[in-house]
N, C-alpha and C. Protein backbone atom coordinates (compact mmCIF):
# COMPACT_ATOMS: atom_id res chain seq x y z
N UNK A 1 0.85 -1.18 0.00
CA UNK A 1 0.00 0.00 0.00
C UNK A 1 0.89 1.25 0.00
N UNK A 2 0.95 2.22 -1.16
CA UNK A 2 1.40 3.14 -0.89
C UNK A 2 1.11 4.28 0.29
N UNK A 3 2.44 4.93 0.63
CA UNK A 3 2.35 5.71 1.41
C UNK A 3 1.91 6.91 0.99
N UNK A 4 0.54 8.01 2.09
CA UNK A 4 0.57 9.36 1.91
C UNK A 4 1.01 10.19 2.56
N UNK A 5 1.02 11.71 2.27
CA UNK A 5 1.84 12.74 2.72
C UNK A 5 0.26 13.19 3.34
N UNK A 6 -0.38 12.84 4.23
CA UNK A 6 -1.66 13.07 4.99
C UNK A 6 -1.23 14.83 5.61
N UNK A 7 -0.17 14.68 6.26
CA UNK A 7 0.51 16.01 6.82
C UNK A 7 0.70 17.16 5.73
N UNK A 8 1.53 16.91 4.61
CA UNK A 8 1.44 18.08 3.95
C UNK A 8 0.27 18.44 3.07
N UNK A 9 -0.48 17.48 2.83
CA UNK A 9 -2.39 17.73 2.18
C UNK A 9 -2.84 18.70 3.27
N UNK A 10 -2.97 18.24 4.57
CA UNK A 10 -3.48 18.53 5.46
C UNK A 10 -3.30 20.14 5.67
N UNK A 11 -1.92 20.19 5.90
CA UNK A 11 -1.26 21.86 5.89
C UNK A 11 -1.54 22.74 4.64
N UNK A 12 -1.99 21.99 3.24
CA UNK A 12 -2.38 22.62 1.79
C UNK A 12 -3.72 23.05 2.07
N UNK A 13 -4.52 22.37 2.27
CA UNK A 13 -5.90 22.72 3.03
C UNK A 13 -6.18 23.18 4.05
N UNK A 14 -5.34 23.07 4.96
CA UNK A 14 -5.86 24.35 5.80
C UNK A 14 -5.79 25.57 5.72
N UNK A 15 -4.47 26.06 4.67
CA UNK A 15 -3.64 26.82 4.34
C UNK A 15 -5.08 27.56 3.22
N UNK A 16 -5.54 26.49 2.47
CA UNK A 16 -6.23 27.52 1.78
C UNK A 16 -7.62 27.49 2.58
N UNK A 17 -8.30 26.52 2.68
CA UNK A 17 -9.47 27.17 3.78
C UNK A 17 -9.16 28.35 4.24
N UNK A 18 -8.47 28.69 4.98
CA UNK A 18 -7.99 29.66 5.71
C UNK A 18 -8.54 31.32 4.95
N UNK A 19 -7.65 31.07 3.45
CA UNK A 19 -7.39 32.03 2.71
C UNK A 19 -9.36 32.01 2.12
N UNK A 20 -9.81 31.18 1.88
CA UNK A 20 -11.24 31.29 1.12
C UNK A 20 -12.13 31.56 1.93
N UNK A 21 -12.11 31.43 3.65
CA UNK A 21 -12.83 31.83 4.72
C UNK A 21 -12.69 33.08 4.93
N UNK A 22 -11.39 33.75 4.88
CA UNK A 22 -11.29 34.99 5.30
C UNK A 22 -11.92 35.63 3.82
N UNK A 23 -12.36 35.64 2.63
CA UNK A 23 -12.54 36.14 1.69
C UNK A 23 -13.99 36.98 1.86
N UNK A 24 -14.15 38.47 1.07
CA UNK A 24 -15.65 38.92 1.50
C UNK A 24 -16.35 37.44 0.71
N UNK A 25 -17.91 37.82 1.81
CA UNK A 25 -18.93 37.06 1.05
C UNK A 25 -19.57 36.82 -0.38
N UNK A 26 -18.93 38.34 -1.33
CA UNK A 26 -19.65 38.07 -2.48
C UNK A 26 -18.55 37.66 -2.86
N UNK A 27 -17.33 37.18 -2.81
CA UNK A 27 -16.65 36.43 -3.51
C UNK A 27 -16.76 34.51 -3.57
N UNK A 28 -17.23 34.27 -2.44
CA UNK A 28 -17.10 32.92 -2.65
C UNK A 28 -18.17 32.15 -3.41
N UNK A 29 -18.68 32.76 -3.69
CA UNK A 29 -19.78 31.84 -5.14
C UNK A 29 -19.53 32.40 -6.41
N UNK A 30 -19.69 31.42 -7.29
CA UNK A 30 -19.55 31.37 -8.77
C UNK A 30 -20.46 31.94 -9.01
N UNK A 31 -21.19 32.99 -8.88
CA UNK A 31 -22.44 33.30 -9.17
C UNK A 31 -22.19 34.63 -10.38
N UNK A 32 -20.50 35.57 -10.09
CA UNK A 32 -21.03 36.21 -10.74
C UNK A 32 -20.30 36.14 -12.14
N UNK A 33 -20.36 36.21 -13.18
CA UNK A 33 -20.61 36.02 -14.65
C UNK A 33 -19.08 36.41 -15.00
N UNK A 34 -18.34 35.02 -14.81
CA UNK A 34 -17.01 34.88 -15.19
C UNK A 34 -16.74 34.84 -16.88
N UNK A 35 -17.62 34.82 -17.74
CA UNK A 35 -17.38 34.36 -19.07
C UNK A 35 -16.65 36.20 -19.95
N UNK A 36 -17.34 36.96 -19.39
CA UNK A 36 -16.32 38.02 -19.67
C UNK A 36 -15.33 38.26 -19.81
N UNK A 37 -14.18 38.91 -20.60
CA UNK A 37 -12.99 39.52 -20.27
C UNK A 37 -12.81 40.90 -19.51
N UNK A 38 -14.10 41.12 -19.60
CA UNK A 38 -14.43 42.86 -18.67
C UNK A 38 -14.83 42.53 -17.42
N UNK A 39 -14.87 41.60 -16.77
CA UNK A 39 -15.30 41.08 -15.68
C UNK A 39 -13.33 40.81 -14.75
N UNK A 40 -13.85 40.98 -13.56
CA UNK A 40 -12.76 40.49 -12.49
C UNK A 40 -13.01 39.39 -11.80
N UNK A 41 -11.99 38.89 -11.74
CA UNK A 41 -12.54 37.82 -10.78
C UNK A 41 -11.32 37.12 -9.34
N UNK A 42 -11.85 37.68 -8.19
CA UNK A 42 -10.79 37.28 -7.53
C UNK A 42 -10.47 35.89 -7.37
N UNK A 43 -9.22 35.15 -7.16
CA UNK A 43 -9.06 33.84 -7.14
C UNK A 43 -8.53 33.42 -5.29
N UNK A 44 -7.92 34.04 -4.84
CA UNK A 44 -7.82 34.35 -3.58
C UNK A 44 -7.89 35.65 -3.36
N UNK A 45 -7.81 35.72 -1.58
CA UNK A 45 -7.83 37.38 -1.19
C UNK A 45 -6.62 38.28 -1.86
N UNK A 46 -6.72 39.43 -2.20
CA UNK A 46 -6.42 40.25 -2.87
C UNK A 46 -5.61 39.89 -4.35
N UNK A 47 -5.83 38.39 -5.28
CA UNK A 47 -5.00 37.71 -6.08
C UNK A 47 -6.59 38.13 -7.15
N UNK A 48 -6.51 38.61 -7.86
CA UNK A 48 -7.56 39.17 -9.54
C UNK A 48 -6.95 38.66 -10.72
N UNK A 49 -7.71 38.00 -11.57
CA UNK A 49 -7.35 37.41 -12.73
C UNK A 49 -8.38 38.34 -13.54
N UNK A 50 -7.70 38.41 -15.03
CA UNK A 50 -8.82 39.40 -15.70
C UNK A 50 -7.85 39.43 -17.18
N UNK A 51 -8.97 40.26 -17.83
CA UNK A 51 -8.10 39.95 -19.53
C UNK A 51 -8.25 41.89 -19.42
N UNK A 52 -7.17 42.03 -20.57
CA UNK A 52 -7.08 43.47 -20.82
C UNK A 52 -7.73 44.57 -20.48
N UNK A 53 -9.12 44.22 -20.93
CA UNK A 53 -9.83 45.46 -20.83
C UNK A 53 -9.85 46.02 -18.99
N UNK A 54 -10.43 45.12 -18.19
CA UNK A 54 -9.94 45.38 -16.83
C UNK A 54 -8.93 45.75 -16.32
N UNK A 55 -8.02 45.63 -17.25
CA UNK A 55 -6.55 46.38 -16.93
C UNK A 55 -6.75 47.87 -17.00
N UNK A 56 -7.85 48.15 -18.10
CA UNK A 56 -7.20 49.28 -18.25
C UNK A 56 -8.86 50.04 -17.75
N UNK A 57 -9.39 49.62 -16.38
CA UNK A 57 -10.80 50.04 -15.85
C UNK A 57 -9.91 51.05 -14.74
N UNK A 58 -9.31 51.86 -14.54
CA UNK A 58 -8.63 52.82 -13.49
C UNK A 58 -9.63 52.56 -12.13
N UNK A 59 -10.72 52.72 -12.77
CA UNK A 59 -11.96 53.02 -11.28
C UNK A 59 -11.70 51.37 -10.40
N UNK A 60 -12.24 50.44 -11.09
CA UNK A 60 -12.92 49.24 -10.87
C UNK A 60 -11.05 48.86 -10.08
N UNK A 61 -10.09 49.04 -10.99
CA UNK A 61 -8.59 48.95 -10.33
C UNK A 61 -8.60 49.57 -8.70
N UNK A 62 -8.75 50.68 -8.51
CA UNK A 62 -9.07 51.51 -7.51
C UNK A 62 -9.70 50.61 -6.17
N UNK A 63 -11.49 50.42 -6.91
CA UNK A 63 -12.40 49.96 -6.21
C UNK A 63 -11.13 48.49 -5.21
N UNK A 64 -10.24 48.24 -5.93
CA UNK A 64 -10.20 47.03 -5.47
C UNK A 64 -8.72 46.82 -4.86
N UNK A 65 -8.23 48.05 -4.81
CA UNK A 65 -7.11 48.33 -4.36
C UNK A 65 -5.74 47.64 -4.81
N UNK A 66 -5.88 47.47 -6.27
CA UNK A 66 -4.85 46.64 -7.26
C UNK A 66 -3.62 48.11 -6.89
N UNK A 67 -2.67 47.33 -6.99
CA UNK A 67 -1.61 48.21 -6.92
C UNK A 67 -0.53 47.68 -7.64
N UNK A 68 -0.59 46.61 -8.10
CA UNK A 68 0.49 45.69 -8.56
C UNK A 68 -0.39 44.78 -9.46
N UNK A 69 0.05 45.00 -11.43
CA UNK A 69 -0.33 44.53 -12.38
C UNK A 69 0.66 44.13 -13.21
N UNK A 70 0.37 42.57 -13.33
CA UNK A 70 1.80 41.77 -14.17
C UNK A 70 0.47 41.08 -15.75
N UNK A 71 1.16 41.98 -16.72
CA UNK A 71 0.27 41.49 -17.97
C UNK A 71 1.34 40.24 -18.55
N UNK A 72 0.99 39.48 -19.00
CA UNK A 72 0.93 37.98 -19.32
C UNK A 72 0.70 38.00 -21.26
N UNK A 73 0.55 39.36 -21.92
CA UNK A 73 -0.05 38.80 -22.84
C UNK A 73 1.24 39.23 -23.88
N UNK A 74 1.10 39.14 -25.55
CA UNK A 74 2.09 39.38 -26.30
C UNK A 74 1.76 40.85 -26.58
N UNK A 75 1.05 41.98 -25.95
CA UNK A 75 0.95 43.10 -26.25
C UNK A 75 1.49 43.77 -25.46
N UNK A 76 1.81 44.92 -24.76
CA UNK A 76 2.36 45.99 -23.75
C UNK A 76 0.92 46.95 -24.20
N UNK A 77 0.46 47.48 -22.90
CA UNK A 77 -0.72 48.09 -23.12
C UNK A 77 0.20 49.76 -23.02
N UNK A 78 -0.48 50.69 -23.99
CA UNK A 78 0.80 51.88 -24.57
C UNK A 78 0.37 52.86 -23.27
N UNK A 79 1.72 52.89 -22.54
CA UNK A 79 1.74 54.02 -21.59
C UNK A 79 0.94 53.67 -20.26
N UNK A 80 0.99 52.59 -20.15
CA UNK A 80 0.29 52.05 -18.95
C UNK A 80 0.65 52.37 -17.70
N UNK A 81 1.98 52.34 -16.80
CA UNK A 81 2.48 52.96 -15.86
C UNK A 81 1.91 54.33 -15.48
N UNK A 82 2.49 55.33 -16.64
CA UNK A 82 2.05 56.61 -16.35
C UNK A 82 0.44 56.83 -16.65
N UNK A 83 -0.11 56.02 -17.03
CA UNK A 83 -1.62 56.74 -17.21
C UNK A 83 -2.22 56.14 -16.00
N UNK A 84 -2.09 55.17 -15.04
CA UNK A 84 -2.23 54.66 -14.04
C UNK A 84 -1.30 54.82 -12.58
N UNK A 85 -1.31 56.35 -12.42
CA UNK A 85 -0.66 56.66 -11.55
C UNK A 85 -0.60 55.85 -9.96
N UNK A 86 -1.57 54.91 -9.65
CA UNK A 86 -1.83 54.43 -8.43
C UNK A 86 -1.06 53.14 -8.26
N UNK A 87 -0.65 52.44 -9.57
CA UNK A 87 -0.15 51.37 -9.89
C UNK A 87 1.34 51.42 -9.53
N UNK A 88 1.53 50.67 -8.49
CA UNK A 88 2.82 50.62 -7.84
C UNK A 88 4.12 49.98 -8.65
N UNK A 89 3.56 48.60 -9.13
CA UNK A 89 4.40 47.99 -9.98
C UNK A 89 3.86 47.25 -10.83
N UNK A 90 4.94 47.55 -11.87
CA UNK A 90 3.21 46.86 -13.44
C UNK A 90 4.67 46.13 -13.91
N UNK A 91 4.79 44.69 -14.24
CA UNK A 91 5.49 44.06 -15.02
C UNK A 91 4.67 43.33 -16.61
N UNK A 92 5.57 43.53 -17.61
CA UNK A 92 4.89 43.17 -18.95
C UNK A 92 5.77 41.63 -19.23
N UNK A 93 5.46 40.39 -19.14
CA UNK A 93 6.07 39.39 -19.75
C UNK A 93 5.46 39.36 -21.23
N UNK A 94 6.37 39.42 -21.65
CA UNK A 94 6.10 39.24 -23.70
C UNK A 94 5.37 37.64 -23.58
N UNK A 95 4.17 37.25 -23.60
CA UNK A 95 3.75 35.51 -23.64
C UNK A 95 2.76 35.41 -24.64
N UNK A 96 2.95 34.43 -25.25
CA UNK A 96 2.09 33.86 -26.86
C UNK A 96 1.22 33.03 -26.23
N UNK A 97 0.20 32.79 -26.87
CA UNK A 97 -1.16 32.43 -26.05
C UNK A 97 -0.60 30.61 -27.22
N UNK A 98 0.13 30.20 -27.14
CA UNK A 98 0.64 29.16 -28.16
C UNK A 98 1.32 28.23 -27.19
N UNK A 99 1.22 26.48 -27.61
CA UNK A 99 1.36 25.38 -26.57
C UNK A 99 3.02 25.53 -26.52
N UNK A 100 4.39 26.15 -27.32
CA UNK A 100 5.47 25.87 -27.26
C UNK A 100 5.96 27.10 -26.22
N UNK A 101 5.16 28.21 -25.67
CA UNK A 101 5.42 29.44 -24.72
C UNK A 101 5.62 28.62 -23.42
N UNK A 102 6.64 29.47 -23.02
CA UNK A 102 7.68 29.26 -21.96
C UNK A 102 7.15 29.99 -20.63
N UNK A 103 6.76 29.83 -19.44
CA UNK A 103 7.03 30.50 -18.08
C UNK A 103 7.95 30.54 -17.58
N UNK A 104 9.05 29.82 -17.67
CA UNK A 104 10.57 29.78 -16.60
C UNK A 104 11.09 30.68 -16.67
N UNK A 105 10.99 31.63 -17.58
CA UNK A 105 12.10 32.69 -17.52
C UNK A 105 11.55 33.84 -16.82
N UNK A 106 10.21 33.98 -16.15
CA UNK A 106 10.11 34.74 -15.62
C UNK A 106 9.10 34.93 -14.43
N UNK A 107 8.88 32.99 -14.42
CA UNK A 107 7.63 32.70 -13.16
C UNK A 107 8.04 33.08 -11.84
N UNK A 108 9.80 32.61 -11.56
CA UNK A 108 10.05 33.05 -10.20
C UNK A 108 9.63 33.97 -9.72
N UNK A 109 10.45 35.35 -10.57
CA UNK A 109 9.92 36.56 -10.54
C UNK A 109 8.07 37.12 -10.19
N UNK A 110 8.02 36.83 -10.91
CA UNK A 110 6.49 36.94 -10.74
C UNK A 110 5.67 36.42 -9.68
N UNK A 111 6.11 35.29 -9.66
CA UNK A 111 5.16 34.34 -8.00
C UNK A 111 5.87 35.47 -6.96
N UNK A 112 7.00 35.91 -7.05
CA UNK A 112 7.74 36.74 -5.41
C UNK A 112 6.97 38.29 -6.04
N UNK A 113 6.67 38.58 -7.01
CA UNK A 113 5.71 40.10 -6.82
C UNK A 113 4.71 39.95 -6.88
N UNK A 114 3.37 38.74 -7.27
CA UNK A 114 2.45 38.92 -6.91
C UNK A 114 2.40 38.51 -4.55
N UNK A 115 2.96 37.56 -4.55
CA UNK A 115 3.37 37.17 -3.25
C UNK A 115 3.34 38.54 -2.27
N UNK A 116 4.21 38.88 -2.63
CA UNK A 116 5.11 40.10 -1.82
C UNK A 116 3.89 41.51 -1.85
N UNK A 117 3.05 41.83 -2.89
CA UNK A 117 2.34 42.83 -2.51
C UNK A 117 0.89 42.00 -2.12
N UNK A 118 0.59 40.99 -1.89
CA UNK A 118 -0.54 40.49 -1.21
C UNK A 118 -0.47 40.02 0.47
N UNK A 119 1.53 40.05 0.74
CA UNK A 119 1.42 39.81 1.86
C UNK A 119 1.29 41.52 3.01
N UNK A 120 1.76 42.61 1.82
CA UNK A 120 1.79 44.11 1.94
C UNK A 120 -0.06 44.71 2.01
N UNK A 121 -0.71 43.77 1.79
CA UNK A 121 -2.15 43.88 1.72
C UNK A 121 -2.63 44.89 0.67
N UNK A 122 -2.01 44.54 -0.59
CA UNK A 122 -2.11 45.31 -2.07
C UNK A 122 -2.85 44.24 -2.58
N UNK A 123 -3.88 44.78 -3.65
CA UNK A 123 -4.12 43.96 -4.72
C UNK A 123 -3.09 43.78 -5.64
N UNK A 124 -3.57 42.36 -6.75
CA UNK A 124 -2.56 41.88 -7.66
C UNK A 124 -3.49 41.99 -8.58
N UNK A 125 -3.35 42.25 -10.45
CA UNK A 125 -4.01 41.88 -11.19
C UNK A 125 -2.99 41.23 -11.92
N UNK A 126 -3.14 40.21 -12.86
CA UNK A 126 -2.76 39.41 -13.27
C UNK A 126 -3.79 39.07 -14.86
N UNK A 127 -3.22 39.24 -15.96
CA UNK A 127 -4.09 39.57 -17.04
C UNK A 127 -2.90 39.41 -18.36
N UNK A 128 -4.33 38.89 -19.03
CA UNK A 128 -3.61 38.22 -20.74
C UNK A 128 -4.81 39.16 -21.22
N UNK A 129 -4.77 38.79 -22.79
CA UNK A 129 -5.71 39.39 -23.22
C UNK A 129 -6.99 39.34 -23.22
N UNK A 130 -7.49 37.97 -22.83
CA UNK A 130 -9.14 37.76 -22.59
C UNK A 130 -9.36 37.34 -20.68
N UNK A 131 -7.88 36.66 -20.60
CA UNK A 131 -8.29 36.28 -18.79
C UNK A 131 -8.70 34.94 -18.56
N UNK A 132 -7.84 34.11 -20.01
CA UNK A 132 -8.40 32.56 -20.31
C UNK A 132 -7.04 31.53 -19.98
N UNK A 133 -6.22 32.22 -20.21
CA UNK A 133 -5.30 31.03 -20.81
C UNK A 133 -4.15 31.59 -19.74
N UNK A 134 -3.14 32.49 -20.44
CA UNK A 134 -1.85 32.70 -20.13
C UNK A 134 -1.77 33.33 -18.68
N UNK A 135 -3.10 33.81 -18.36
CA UNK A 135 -3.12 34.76 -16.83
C UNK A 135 -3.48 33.56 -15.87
N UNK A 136 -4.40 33.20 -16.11
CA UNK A 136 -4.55 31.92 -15.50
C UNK A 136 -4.07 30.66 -14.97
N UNK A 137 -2.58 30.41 -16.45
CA UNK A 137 -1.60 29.69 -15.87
C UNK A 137 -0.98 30.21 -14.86
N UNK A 138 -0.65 31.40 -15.27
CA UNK A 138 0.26 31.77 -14.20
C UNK A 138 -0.38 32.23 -12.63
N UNK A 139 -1.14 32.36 -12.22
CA UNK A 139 -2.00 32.19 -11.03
C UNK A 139 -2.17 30.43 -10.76
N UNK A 140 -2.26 29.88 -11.50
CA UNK A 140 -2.13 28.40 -11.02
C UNK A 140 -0.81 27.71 -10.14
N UNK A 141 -0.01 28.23 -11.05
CA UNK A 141 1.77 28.33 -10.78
C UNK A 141 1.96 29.17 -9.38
N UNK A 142 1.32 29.88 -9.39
CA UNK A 142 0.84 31.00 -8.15
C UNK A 142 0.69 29.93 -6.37
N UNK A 143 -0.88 29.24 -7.02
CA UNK A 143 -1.48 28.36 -6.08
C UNK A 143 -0.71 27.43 -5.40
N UNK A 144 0.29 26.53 -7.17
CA UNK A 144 1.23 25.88 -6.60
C UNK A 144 2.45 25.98 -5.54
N UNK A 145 2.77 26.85 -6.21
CA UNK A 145 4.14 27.97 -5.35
C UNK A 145 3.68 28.27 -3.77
N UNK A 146 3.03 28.83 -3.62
CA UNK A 146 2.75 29.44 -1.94
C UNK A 146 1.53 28.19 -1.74
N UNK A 147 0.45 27.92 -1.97
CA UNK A 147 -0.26 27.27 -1.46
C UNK A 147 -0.12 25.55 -1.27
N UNK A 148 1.24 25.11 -2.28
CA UNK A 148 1.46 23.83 -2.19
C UNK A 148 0.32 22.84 -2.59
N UNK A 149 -0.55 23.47 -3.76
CA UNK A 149 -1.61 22.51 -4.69
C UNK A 149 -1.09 21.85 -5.21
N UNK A 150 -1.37 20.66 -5.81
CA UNK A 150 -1.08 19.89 -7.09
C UNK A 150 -1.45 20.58 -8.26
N UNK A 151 -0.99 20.79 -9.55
CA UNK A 151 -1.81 21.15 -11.02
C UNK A 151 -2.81 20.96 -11.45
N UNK A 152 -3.23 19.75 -11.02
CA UNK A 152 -4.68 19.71 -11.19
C UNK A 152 -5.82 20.48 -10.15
N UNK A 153 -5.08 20.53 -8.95
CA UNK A 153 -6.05 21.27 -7.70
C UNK A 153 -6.36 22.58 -7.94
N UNK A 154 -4.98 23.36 -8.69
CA UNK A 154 -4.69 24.56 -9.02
C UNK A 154 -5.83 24.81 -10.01
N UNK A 155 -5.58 24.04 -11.04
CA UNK A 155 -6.26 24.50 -11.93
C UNK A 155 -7.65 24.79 -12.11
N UNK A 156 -8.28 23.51 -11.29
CA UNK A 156 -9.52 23.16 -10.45
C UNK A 156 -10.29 24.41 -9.60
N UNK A 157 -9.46 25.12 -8.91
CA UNK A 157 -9.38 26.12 -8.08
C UNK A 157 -9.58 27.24 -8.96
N UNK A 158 -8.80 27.66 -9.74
CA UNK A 158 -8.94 28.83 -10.87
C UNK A 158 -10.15 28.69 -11.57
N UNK A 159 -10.35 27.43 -12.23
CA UNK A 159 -11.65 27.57 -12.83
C UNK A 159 -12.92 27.67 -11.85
N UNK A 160 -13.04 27.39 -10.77
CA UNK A 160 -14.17 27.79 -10.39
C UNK A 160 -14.21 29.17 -9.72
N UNK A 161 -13.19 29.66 -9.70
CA UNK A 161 -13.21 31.24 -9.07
C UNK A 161 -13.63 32.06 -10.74
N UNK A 162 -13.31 31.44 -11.66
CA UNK A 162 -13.07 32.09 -13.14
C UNK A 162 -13.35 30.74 -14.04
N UNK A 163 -15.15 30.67 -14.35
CA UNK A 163 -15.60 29.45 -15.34
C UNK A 163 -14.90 29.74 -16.54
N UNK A 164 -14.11 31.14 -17.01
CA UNK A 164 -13.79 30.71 -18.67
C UNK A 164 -12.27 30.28 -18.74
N UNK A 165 -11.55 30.36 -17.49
CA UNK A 165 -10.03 29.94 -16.95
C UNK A 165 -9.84 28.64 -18.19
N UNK A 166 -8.84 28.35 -18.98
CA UNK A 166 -8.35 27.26 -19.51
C UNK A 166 -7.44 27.83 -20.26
N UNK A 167 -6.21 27.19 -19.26
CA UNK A 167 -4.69 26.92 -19.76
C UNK A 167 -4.47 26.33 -20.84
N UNK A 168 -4.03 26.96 -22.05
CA UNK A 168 -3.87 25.90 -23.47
C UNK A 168 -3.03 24.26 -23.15
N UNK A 169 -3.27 23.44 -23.42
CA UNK A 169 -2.08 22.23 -23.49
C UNK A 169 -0.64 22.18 -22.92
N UNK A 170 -0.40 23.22 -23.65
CA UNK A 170 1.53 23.25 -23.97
C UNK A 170 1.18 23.71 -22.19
N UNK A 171 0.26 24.98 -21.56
CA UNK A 171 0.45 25.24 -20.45
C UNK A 171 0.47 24.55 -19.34
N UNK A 172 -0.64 22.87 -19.56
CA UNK A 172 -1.00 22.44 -18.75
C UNK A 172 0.30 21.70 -18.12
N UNK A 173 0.78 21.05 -19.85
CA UNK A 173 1.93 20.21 -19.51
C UNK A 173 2.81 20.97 -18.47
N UNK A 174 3.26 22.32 -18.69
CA UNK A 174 4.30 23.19 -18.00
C UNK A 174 3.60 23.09 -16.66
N UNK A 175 2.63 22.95 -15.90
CA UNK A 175 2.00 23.13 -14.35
C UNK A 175 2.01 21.67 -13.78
N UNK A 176 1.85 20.63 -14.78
CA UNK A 176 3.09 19.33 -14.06
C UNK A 176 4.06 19.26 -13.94
């Protein structure tokens, strides 16, 4: 009979209970209408997944106290820093929404700045161009990293905080 790691499951789940208990109330149901790219959607406390256009909502950013935005997609949105004066730190990874695109070269990075301004009690947005694929992986990678999920739990987790969440192939393989 194989052996389990009962202890470190145990510490993964409490770890996120923890994080989905303390969350406001209108966040923990799927209720509200994830199929948008104009829509937000938090995945943990202060962690927002979203496609472009929410990037560039100043107010709804505000409302939610994002201070720290890492875009994921193959565009740079023009002049984004300065037209978003509240935005503390905005990183652009160049990423192709395509199964041969790479995260290693810049996931570390990224898991320690979304990390680091959620433990500062900042919002994170985290955004590709629709809020399907490439933002999503990388919030999974996220889950994995600090919350100690499996890829499938992760992913599991994202899609029900965000029903249109799906990591292309090439991504999934990369989150095993």
């Amino acid at each position: 009979m194989p052996e389990t790691d009962t202890d470190g499951f145990r510490s993964c789940y409490d770890k996120l209970r923890k994080a989905v208990k303390n969350m406001p109330d209108n966040t923990k149901s799927a209720k509200i209408d994830n199929l948008s790219s104009a829509k937000i959607s938090e995945i943990v406390p202060n962690l927002y997944l979203a496609g472009r256009t929410v990037a560039q909502n100043s107010e709804l950013l505000r409302e939610k106290n994002v201070t720290t935005v890492i875009n994921v997609s193959d565009r740079e949105i023009p002049n984004y820093p300065q037209s978003h004066p509240f935005i503390r730190h905005y990183k652009f990874y160049p990423t192709s929404d395509t199964a041969n695109a790479k995260f290693d070269a810049f996931l570390e990075e990224a898991i320690r700045l979304i990390h680091e301004s959620r433990l500062h009690g900042n919002g994170v947005l985290v955004h590709c161009f629709l809020g399907v694929s490439r933002s999503a992986t990388l919030v999974a990678f996220y889950l994995i990293s600090i919350y100690e999920m499996t890829w499938q739990g992760a992913v599991d987790f994202v899609r029900q905080r965000r029903v249109s969440a799906n990591p292309n192939f090439g991504f999934l393989h990369q989150l095993k």
